[in-house]
C-alpha atoms as a PDB file:
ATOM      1  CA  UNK A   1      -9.202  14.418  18.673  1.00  0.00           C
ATOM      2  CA  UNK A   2      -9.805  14.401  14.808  1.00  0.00           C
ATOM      3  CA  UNK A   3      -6.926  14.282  12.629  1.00  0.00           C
ATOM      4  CA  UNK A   4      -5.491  16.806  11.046  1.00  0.00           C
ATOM      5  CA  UNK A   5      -2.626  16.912   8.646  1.00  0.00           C
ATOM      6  CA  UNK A   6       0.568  17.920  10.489  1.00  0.00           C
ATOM      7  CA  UNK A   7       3.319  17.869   7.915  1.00  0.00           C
ATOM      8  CA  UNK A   8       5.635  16.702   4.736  1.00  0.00           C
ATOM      9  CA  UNK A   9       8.384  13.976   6.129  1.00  0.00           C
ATOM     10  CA  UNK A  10      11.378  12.577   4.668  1.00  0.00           C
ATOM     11  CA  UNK A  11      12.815   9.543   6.078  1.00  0.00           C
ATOM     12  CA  UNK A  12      16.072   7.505   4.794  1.00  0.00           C
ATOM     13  CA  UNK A  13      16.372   4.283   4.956  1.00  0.00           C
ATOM     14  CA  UNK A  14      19.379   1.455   3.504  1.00  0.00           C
ATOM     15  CA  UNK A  15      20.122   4.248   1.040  1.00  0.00           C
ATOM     16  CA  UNK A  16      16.797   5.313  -0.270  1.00  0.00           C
ATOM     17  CA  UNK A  17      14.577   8.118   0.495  1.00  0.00           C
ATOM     18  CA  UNK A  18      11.325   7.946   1.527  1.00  0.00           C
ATOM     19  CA  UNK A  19       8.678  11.083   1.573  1.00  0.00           C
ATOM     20  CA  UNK A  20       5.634  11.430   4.056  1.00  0.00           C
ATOM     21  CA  UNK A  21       2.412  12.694   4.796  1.00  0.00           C
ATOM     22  CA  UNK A  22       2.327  13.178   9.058  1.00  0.00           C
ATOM     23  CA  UNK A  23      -1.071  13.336  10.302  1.00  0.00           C
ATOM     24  CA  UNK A  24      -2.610  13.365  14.296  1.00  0.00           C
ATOM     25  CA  UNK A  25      -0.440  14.647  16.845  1.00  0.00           C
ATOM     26  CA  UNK A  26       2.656  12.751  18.634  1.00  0.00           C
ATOM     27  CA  UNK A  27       1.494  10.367  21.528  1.00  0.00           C
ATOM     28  CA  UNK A  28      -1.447   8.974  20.146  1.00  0.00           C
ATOM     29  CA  UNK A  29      -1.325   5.162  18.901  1.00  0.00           C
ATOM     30  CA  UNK A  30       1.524   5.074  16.273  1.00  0.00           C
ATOM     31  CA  UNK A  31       0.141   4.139  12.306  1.00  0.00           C
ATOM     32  CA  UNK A  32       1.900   3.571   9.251  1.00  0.00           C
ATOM     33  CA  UNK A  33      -0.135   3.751   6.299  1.00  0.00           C
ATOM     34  CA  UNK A  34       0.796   2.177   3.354  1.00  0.00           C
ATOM     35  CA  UNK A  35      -0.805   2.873  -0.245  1.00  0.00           C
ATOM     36  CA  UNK A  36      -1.669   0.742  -3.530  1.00  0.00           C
ATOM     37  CA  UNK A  37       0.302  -0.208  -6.437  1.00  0.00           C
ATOM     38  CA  UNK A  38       0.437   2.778  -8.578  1.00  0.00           C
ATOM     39  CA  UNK A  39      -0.756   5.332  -6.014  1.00  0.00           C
ATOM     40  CA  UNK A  40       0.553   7.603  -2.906  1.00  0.00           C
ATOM     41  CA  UNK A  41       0.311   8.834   0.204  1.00  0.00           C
ATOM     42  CA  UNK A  42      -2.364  10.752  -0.420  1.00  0.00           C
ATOM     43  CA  UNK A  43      -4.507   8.070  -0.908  1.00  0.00           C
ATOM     44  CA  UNK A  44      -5.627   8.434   3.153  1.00  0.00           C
ATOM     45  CA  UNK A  45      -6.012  11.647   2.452  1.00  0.00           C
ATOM     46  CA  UNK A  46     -10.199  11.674   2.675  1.00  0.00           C
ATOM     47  CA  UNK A  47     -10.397   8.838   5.134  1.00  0.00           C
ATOM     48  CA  UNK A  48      -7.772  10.103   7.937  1.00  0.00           C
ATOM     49  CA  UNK A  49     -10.035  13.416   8.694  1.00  0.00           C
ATOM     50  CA  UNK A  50     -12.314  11.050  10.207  1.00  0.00           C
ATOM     51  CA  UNK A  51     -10.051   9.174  12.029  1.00  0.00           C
ATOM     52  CA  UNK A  52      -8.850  10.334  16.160  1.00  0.00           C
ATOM     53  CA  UNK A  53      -6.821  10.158  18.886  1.00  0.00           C
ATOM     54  CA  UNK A  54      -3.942   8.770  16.439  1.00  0.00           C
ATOM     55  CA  UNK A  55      -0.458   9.770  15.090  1.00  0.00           C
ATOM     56  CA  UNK A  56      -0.275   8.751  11.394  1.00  0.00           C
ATOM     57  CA  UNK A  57       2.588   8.860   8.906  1.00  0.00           C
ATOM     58  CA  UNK A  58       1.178   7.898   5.403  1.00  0.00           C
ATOM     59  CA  UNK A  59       4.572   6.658   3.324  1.00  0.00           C
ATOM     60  CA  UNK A  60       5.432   7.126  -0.051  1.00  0.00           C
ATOM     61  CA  UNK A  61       6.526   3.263  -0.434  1.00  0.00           C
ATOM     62  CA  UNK A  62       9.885   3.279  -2.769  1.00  0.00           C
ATOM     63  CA  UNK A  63       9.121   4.123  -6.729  1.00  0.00           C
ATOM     64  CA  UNK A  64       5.997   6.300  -5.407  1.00  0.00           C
ATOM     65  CA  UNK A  65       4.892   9.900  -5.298  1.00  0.00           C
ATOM     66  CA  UNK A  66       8.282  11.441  -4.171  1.00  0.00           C
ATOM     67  CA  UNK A  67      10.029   8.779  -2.694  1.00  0.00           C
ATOM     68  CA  UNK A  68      13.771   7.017  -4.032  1.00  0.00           C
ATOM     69  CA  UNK A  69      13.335   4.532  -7.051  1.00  0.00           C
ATOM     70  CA  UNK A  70      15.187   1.458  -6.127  1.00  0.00           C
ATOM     71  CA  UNK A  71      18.618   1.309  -7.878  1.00  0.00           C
ATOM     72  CA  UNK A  72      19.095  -0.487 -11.385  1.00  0.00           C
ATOM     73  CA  UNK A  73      20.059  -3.572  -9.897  1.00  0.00           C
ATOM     74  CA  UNK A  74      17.190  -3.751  -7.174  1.00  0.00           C
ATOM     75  CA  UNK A  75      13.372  -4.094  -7.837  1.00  0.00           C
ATOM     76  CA  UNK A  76      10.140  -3.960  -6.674  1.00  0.00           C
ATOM     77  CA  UNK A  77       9.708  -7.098  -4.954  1.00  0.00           C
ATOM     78  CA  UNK A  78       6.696  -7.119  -2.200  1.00  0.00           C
ATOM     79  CA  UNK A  79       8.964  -8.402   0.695  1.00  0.00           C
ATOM     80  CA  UNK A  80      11.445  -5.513   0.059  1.00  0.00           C
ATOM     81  CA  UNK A  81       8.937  -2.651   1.349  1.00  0.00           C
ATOM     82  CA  UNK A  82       9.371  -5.052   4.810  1.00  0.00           C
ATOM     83  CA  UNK A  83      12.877  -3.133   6.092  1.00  0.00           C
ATOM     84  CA  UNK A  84      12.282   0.067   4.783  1.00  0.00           C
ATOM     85  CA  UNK A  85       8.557   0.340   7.072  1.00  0.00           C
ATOM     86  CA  UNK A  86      10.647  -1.185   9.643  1.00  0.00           C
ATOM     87  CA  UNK A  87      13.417   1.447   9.184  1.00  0.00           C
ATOM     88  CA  UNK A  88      10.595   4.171   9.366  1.00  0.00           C
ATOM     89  CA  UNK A  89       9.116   2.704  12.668  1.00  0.00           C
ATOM     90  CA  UNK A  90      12.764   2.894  13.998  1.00  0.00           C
ATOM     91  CA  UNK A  91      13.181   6.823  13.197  1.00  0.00           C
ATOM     92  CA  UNK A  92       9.902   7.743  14.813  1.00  0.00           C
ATOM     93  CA  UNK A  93      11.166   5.636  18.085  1.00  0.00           C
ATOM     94  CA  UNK A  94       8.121   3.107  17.467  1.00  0.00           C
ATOM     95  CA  UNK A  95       8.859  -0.392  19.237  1.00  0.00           C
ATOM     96  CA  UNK A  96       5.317  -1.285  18.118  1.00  0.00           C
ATOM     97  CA  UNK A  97       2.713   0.133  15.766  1.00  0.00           C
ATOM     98  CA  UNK A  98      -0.311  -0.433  14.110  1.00  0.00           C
ATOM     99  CA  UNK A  99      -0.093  -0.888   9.953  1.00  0.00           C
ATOM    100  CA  UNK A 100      -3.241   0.663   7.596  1.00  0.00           C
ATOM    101  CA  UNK A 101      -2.605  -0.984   4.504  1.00  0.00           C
ATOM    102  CA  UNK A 102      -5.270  -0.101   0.314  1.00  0.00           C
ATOM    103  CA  UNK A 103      -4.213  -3.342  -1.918  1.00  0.00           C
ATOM    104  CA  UNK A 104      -0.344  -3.565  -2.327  1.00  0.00           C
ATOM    105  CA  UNK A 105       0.208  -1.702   0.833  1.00  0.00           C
ATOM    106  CA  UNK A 106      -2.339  -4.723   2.757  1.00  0.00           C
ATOM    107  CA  UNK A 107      -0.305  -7.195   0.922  1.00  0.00           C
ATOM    108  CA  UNK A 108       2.546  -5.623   2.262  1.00  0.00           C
ATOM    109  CA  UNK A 109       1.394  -5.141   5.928  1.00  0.00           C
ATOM    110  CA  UNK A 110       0.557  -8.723   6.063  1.00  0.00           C
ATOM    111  CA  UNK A 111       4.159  -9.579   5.342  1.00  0.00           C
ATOM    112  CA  UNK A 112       5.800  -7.186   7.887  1.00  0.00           C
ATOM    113  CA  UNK A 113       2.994  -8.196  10.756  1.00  0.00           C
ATOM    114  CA  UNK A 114       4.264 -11.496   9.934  1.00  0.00           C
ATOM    115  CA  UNK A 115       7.883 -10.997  10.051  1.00  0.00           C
ATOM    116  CA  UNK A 116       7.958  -8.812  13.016  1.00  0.00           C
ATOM    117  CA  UNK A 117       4.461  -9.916  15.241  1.00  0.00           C
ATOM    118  CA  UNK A 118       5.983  -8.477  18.554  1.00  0.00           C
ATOM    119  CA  UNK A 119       5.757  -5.365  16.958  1.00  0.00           C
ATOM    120  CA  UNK A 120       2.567  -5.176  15.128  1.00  0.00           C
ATOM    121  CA  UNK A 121      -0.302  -3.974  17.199  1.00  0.00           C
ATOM    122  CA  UNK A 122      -3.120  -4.112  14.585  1.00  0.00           C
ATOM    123  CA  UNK A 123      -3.222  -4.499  10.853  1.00  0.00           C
ATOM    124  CA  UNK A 124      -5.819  -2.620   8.913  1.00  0.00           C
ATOM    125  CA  UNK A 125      -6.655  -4.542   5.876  1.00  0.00           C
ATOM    126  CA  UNK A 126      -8.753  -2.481   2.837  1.00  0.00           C
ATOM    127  CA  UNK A 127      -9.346  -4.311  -0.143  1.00  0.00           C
ATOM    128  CA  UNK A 128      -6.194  -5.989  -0.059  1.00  0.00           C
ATOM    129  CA  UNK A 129      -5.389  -9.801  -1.087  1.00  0.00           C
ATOM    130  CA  UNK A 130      -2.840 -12.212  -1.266  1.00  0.00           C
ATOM    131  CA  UNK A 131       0.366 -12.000  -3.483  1.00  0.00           C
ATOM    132  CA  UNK A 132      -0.360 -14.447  -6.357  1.00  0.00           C
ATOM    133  CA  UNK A 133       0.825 -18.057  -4.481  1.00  0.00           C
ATOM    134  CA  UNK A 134       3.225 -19.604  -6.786  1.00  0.00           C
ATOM    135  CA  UNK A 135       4.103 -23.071  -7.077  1.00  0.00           C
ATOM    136  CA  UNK A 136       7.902 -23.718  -6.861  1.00  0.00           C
ATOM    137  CA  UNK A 137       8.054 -25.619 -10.066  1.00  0.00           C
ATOM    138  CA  UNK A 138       7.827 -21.940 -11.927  1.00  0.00           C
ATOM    139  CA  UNK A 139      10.339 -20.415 -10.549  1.00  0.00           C
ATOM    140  CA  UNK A 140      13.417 -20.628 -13.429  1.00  0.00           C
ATOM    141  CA  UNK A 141      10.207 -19.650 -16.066  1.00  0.00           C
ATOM    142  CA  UNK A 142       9.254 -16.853 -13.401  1.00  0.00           C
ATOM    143  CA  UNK A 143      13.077 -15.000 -12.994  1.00  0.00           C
ATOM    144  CA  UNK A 144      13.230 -15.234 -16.782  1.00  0.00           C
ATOM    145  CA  UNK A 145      10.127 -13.371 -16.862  1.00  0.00           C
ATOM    146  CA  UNK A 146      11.295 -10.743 -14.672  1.00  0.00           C
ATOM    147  CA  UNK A 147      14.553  -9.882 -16.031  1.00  0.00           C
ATOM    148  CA  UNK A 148      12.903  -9.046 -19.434  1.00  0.00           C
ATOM    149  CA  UNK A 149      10.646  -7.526 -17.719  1.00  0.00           C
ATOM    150  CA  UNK A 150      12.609  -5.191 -15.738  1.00  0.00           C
ATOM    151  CA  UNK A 151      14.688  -4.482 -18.699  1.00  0.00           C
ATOM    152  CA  UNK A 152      12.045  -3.709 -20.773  1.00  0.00           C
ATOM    153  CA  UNK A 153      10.087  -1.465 -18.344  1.00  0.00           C
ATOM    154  CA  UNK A 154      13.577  -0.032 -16.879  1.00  0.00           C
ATOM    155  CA  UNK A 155      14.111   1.587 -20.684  1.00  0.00           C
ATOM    156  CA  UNK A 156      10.621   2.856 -21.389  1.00  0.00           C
ATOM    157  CA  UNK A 157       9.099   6.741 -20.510  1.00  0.00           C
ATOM    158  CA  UNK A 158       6.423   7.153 -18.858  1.00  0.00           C
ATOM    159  CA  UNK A 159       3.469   8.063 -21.044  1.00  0.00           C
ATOM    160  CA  UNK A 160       3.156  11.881 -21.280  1.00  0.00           C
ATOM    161  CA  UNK A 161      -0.038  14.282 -21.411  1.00  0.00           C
ATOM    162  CA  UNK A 162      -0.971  17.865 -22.935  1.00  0.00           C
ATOM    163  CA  UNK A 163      -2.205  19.039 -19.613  1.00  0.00           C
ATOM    164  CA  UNK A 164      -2.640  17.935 -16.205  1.00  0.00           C
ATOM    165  CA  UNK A 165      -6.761  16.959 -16.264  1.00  0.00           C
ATOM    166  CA  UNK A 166      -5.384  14.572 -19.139  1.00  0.00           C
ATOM    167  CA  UNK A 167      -3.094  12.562 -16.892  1.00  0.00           C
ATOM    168  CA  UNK A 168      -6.399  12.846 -14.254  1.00  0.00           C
ATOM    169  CA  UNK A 169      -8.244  11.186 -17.012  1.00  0.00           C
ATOM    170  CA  UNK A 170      -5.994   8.375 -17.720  1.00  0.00           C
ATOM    171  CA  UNK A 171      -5.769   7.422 -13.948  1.00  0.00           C
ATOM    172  CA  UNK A 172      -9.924   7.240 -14.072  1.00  0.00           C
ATOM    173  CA  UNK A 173      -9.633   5.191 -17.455  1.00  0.00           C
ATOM    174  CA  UNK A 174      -6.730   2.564 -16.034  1.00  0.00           C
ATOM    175  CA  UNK A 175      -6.241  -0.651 -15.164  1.00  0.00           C
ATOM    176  CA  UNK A 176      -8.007  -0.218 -11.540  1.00  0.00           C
ATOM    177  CA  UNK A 177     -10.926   2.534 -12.802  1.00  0.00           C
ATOM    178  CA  UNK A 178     -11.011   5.310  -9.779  1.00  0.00           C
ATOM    179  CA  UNK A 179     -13.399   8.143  -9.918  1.00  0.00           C
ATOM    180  CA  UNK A 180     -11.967  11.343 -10.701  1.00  0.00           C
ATOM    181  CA  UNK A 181     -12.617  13.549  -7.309  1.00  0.00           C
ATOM    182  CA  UNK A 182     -10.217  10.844  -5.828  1.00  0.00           C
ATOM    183  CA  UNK A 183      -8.027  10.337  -8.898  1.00  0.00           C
ATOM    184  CA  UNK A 184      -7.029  14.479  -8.798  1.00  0.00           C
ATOM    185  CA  UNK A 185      -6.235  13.375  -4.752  1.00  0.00           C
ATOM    186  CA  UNK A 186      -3.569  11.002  -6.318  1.00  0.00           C
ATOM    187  CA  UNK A 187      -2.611  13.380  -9.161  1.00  0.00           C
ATOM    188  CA  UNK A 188      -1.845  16.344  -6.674  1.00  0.00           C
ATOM    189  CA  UNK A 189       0.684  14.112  -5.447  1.00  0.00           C
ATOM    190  CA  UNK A 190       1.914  12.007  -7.979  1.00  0.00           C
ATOM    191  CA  UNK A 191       1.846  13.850 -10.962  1.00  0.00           C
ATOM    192  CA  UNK A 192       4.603  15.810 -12.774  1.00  0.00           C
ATOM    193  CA  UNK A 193       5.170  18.508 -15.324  1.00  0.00           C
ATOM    194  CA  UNK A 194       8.540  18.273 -17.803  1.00  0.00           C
ATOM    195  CA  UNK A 195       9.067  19.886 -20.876  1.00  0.00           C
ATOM    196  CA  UNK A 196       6.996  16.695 -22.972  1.00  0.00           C
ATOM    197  CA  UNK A 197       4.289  17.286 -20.812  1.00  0.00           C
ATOM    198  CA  UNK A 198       2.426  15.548 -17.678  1.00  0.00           C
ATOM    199  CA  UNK A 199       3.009  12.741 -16.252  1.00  0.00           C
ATOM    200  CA  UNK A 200       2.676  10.412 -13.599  1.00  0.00           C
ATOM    201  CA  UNK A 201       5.756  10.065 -11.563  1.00  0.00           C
ATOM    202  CA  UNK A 202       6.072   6.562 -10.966  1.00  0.00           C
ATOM    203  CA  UNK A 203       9.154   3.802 -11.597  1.00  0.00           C
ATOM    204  CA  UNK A 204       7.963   1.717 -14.738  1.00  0.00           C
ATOM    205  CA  UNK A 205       9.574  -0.940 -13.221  1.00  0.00           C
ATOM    206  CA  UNK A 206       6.880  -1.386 -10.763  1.00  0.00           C
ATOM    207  CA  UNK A 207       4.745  -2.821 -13.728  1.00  0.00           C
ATOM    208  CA  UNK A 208       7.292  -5.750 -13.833  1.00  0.00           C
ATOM    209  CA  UNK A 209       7.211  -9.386 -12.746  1.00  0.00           C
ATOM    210  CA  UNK A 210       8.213 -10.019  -9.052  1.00  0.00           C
ATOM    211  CA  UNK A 211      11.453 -11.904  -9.373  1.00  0.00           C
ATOM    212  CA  UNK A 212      10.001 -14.570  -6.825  1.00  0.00           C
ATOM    213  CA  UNK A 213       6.551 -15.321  -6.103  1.00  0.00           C
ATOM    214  CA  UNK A 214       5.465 -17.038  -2.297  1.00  0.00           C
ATOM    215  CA  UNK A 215       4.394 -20.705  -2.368  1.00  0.00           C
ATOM    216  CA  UNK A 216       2.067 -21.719  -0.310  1.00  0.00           C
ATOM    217  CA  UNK A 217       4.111 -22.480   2.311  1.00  0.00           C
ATOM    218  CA  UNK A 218       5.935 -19.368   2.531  1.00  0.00           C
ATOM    219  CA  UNK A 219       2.337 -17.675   2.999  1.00  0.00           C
ATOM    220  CA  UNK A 220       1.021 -20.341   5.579  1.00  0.00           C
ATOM    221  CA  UNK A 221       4.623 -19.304   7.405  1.00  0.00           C
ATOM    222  CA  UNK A 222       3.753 -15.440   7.457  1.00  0.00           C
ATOM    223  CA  UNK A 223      -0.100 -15.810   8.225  1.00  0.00           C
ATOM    224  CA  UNK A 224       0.637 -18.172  11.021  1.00  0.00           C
ATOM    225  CA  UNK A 225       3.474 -15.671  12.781  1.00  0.00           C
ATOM    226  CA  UNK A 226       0.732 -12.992  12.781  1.00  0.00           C
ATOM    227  CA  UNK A 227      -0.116 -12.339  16.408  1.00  0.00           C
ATOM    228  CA  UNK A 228      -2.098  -9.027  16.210  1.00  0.00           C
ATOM    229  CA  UNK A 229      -5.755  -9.006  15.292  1.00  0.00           C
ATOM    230  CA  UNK A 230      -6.293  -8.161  11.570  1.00  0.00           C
ATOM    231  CA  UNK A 231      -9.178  -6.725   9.517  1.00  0.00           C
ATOM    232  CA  UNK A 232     -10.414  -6.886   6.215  1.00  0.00           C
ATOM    233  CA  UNK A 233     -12.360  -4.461   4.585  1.00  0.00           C
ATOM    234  CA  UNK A 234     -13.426  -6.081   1.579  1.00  0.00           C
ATOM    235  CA  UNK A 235     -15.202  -4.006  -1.081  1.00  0.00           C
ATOM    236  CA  UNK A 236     -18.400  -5.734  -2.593  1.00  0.00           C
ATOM    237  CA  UNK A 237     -17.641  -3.587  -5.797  1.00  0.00           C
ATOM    238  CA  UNK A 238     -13.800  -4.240  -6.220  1.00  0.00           C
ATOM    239  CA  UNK A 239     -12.651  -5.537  -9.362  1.00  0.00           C
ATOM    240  CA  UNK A 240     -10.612  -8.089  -7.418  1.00  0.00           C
ATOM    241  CA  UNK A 241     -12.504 -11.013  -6.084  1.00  0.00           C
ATOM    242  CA  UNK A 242     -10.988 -13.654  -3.885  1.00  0.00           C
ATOM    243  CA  UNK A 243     -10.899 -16.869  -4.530  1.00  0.00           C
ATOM    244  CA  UNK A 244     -11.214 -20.516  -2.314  1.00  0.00           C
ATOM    245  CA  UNK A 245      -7.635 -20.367  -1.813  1.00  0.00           C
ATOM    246  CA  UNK A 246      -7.393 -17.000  -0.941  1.00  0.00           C
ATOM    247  CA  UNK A 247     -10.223 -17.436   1.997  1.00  0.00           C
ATOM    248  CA  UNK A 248      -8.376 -20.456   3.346  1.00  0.00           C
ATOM    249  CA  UNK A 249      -5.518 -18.710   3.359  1.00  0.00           C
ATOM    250  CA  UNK A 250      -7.019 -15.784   5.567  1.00  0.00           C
ATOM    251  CA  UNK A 251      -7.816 -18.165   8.264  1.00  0.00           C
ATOM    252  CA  UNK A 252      -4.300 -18.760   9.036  1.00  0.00           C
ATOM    253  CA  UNK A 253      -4.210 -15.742  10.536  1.00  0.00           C
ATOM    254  CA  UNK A 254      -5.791 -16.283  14.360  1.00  0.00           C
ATOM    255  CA  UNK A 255      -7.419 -13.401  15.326  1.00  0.00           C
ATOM    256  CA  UNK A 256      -8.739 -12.371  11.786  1.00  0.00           C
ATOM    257  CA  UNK A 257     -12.149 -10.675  11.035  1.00  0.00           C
ATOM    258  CA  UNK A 258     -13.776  -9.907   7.518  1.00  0.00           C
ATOM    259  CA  UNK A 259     -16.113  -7.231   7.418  1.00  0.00           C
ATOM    260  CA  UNK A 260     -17.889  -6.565   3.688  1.00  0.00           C
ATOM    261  CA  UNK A 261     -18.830  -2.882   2.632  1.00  0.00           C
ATOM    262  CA  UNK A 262     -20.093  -1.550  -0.276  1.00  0.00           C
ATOM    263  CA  UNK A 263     -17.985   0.396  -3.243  1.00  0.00           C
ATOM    264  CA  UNK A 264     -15.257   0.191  -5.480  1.00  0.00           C
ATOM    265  CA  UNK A 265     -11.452  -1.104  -5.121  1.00  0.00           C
ATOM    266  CA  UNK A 266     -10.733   2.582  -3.553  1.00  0.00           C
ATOM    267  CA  UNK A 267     -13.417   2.602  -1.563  1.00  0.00           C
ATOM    268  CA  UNK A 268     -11.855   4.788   1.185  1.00  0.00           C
ATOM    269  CA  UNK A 269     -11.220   7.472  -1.140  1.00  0.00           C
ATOM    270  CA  UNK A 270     -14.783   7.751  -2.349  1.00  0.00           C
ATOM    271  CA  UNK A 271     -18.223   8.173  -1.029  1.00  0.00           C
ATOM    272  CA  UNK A 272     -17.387   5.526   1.850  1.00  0.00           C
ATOM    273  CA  UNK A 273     -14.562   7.081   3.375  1.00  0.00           C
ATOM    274  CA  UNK A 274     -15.897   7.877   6.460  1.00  0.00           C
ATOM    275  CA  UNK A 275     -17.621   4.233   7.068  1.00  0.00           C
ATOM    276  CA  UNK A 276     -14.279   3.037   6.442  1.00  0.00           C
ATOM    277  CA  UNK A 277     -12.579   5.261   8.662  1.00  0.00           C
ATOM    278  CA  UNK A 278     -15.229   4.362  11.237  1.00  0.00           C
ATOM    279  CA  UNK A 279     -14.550   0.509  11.115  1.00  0.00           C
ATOM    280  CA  UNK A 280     -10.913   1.456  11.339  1.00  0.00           C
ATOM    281  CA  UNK A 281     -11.294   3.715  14.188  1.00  0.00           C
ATOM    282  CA  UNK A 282     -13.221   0.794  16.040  1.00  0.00           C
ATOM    283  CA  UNK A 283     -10.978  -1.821  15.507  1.00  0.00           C
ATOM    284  CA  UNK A 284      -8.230   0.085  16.080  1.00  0.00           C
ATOM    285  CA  UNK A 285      -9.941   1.598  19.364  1.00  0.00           C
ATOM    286  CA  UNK A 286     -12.917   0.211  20.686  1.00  0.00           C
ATOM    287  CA  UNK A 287     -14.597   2.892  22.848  1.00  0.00           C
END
């Protein structure tokens, strides 16, 4: 059966509080759906219609949409996200899952399919690379970076907009462009009204330096561990291109298959959601 959108969820987890879009109907294969950098849960929102005969929960990861911000003396590290989707798993009763990861949420499902491969069932890779490998010899110049980063990004507003199309607009216009039928998708979510106007409600502290970055050892040791079969869904359009390093990296991984599609970085919110949704649906379950 198609999926349809169930309900809002709220999950807590070592302190924090996570919020949830539920989709599909209990007993189907278990999903956790984890977003980009800078965006929500509701960026499955056009792409899970099409899915079936699934039970979804697309998470708010920490510092997103309407979930906790990490406390002052925490940060936004990518192997932290790996105990709180564990923690999630654990509340809906799921020994083992299957992980949909856009960009920083990929990243992230790599790490936890790593970390916990008797649990993963399949990982669901769109658009998303490798954490930048780091060579130890950085590390002291890299932790300086962060702190001042962190401080610096812990004390600053977000930026503020007359009206709420304005704040659409600056989403379309950012770093990763995103057209604006599936930037207002994000904004329903993510964006808030105060008295200075709109904004997006987002920690600023997610725009800081990691405080560690993985060698390439650490990566090798995570991409190795991974036991279920993995997908990418790499967009021919995306403003992030992979590199030699990056592909010999992927092979690590045993059972891994790379499938190229037209579009942009958000591909799956935008005119190919559906062929996305249809390579997930067979990889997740072959007829």
């Amino acid at each position: 059966m198609s999926l349809s959108f169930i309900s809002e969820r709220t999950f807590d987890v070592n302190g924090l509080t996570f919020t949830a879009k539920e989709w599909g109907s209990p007993g189907y294969t278990p999903v956790i759906a984890l977003h980009g950098w800078l965006d929500n849960a509701a960026s499955f929102d056009l792409m899970l219609p099409y899915l079936s005969d699934m039970h979804v929960i697309a998470l708010d990861c920490a510092g997103h949409g309407g979930s906790s911000f990490r406390s002052a003396d925490s940060g936004y590290n990518i192997w932290q996200d790996i105990a709180e989707v564990v923690g999630v798993a654990d509340q809906m009763g799921w020994d083992q899952f299957a992980l949909l990861g856009h960009s920083r949420g990929a990243i992230i499902s790599t790490l936890i399919a790593g970390a916990f491969p008797s649990r993963i069932t399949h990982a669901a890779l769109i658009d998303g690379y490798l954490p930048g490998i780091a060579d130890a010899k950085g590390t002291a110049i890299q932790i300086a970076k962060s702190v001042y980063e962190a401080n610096r990004f812990g004390a600053a507003s977000p930026s503020f907009f007359p009206d709420f199309e304005r704040a659409v607009q600056a989403r379309v216009n950012g770093f990763i462009p995103l057209k604006e039928a599936a930037a207002k998708v994000l904004a329903q979510r993510g964006v808030r009204q105060h008295e200075k106007g709109f904004y997006w409600h987002t920690d600023q502290r997610l725009k800081a330096a990691s405080q560690l970055k993985l060698t390439r050892a650490h990566i090798e040791d995570f991409f190795t561990s991974i036991v279920a079969p993995v997908i990418l869904i790499q967009a021919e359009d995306s403003g992030f291109k992979p590199d030699a390093q990056q592909n010999e990296t992927f092979s690590w991984i045993a059972n891994f298959r790379l499938l190229k599609m037209p579009g942009s970085h958000h591909l799956h919110m935008e005119e190919q959601a559906e062929q996305v949704a249809a390579q997930v649906q067979n990889f997740m379950l072959p007829e």
